[in-house]
Protein backbone atom coordinates (compact mmCIF):
# COMPACT_ATOMS: atom_id res chain seq x y z
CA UNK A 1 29.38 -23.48 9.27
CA UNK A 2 26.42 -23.33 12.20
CA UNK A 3 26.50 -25.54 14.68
CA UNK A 4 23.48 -27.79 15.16
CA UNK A 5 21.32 -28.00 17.68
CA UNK A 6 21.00 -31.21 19.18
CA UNK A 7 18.15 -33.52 18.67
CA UNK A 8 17.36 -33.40 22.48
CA UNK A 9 17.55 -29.54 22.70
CA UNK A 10 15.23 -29.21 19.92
CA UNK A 11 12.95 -31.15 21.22
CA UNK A 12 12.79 -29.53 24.51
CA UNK A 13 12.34 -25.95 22.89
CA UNK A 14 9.60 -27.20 20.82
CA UNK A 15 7.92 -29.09 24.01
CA UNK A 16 8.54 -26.18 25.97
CA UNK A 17 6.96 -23.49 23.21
CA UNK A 18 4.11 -26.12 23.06
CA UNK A 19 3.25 -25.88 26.44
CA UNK A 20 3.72 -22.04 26.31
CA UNK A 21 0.94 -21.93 23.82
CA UNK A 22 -1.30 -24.06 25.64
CA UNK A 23 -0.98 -22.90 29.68
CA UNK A 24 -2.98 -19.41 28.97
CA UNK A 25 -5.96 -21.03 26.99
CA UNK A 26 -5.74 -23.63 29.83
CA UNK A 27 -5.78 -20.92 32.59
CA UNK A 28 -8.17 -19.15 30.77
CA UNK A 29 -10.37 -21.61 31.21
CA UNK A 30 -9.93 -23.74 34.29
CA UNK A 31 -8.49 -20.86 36.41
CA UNK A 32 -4.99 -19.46 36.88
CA UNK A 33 -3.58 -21.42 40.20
CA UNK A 34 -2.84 -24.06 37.48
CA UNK A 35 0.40 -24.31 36.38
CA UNK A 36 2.64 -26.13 33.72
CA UNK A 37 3.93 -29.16 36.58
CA UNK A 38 0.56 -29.97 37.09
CA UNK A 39 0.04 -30.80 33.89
CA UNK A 40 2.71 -33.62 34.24
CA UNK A 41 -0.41 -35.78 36.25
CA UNK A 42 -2.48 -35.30 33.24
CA UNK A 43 0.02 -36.30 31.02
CA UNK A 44 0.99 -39.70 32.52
CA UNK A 45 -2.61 -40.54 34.38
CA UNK A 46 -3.59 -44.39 32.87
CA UNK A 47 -7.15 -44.00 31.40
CA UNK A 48 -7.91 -46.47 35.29
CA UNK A 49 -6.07 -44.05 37.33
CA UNK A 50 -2.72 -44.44 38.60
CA UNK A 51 -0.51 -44.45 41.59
CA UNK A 52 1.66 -41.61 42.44
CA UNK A 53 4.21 -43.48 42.61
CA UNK A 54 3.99 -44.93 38.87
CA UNK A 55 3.04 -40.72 38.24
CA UNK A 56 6.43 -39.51 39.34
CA UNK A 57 8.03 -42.33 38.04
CA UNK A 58 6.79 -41.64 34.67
CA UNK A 59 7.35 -37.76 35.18
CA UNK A 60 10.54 -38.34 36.00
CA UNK A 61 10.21 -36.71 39.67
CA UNK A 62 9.69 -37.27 43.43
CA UNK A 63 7.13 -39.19 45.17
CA UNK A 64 6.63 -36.41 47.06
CA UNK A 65 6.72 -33.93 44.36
CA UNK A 66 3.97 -35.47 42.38
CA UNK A 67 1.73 -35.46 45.88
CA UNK A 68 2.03 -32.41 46.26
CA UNK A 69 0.46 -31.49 42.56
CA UNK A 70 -1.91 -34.40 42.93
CA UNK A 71 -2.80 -32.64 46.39
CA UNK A 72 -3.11 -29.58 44.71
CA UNK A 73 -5.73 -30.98 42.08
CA UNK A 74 -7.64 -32.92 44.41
CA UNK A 75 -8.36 -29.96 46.34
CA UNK A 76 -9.51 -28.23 42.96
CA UNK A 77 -11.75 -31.32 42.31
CA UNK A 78 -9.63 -32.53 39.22
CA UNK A 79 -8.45 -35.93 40.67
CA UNK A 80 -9.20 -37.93 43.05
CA UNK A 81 -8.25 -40.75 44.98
CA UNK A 82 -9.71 -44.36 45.13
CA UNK A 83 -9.53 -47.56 46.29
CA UNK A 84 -6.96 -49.51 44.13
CA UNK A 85 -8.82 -52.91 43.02
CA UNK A 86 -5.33 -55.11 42.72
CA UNK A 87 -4.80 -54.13 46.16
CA UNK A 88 -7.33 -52.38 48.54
CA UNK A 89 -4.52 -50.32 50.85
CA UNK A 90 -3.06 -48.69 47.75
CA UNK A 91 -5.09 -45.51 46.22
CA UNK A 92 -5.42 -44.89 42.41
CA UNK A 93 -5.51 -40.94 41.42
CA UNK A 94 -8.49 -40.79 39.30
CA UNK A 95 -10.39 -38.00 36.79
CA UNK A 96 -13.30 -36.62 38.22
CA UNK A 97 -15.68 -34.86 36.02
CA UNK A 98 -13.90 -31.94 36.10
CA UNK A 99 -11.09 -33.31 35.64
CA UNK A 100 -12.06 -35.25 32.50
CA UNK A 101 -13.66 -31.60 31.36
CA UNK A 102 -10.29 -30.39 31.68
CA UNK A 103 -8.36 -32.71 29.44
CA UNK A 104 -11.44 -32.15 26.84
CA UNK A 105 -10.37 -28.79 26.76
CA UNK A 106 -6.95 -29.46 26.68
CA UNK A 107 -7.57 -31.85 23.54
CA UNK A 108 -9.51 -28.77 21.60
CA UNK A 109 -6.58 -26.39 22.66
CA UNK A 110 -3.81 -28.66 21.91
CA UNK A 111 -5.81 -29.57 18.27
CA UNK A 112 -5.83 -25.92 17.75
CA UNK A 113 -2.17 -25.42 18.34
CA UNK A 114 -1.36 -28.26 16.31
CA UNK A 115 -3.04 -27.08 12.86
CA UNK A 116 -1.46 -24.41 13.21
CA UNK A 117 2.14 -26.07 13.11
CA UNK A 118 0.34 -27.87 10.21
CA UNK A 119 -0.15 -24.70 8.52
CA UNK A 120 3.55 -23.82 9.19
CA UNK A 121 4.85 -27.28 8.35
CA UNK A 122 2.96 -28.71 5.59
CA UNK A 123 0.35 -31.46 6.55
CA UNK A 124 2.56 -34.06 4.69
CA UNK A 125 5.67 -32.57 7.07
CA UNK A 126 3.76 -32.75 9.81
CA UNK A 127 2.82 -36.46 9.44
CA UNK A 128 6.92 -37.25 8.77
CA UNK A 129 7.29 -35.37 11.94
CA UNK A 130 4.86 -37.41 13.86
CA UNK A 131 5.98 -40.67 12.38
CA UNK A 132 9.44 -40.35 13.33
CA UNK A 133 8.55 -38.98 16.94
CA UNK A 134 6.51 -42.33 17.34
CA UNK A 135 9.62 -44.44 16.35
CA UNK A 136 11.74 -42.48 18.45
CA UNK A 137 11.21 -44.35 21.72
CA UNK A 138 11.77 -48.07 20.17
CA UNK A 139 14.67 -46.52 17.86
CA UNK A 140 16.56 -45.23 21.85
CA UNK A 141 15.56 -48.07 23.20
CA UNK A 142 17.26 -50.35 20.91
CA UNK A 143 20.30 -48.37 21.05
CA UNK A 144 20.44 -48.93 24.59
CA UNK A 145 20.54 -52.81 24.35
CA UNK A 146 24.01 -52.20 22.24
């Protein structure tokens, strides 16, 4: 009998052949000094900005790791920094307009890539799949408080 993968390891491979799909289309069209770990500020930016420490937190990195991306987009014009309201020494990274063009054209890309795991999958597979990946974080989560 084949072993199984693990639930983990397949969901890496699947995260990681997402984001090979996507990075092209998104160099393509927003230039190719942008690379995969950048997206990572994208990903975990609050809709009011965010700190970079609460970014590297959530990405699972270094402080100064995630400055050095958010450096990296600032100087592109993606993000920026600004004054943090709760507390006027602290700076929020923030979308510019650029920035907020950029995850538009993520969005279309990434709504691209995923009818076509629809068309692989089934739609009705595809919502099961989506479902359950949802539930997943409550469902770890609980099994950590036993």
């Amino acid at each position: 009998m084949a072993e199984r993968s693990s639930l983990l390891k397949l969901l890496v491979q699947a995260a990681d052949a997402y984001e090979r799909a996507l990075n092209p289309e998104l160099r393509a069209g927003l230039g190719a000094d942008l690379r995969p770990a950048h997206y990572a500020v994208f990903r975990y930016l609050a809709p009011g900005g965010s700190r970079v420490t609460a970014l590297a937190e959530a990405a699972g990195m270094t402080q100064q790791s995630m400055g050095e991306l958010v450096t990296h987009l600032e100087k592109n014009g993606y993000v920026e920094r600004a004054p943090d309201p709760a507390d006027r020494r602290a700076r929020l990274i923030v979308l510019t307009a650029a920035g907020h063009g950029a995850v538009a054209l993520a969005g279309q890309h990434i709504q691209r890539i995923e009818q076509a795991i629809a068309a692989e999958l089934g739609a009705h597979s595809l919502a099961v799949v989506r479902d359950a990946l949802a539930r997943m974080p409550a469902a770890i989560a609980n099994h950590a408080d036993t």
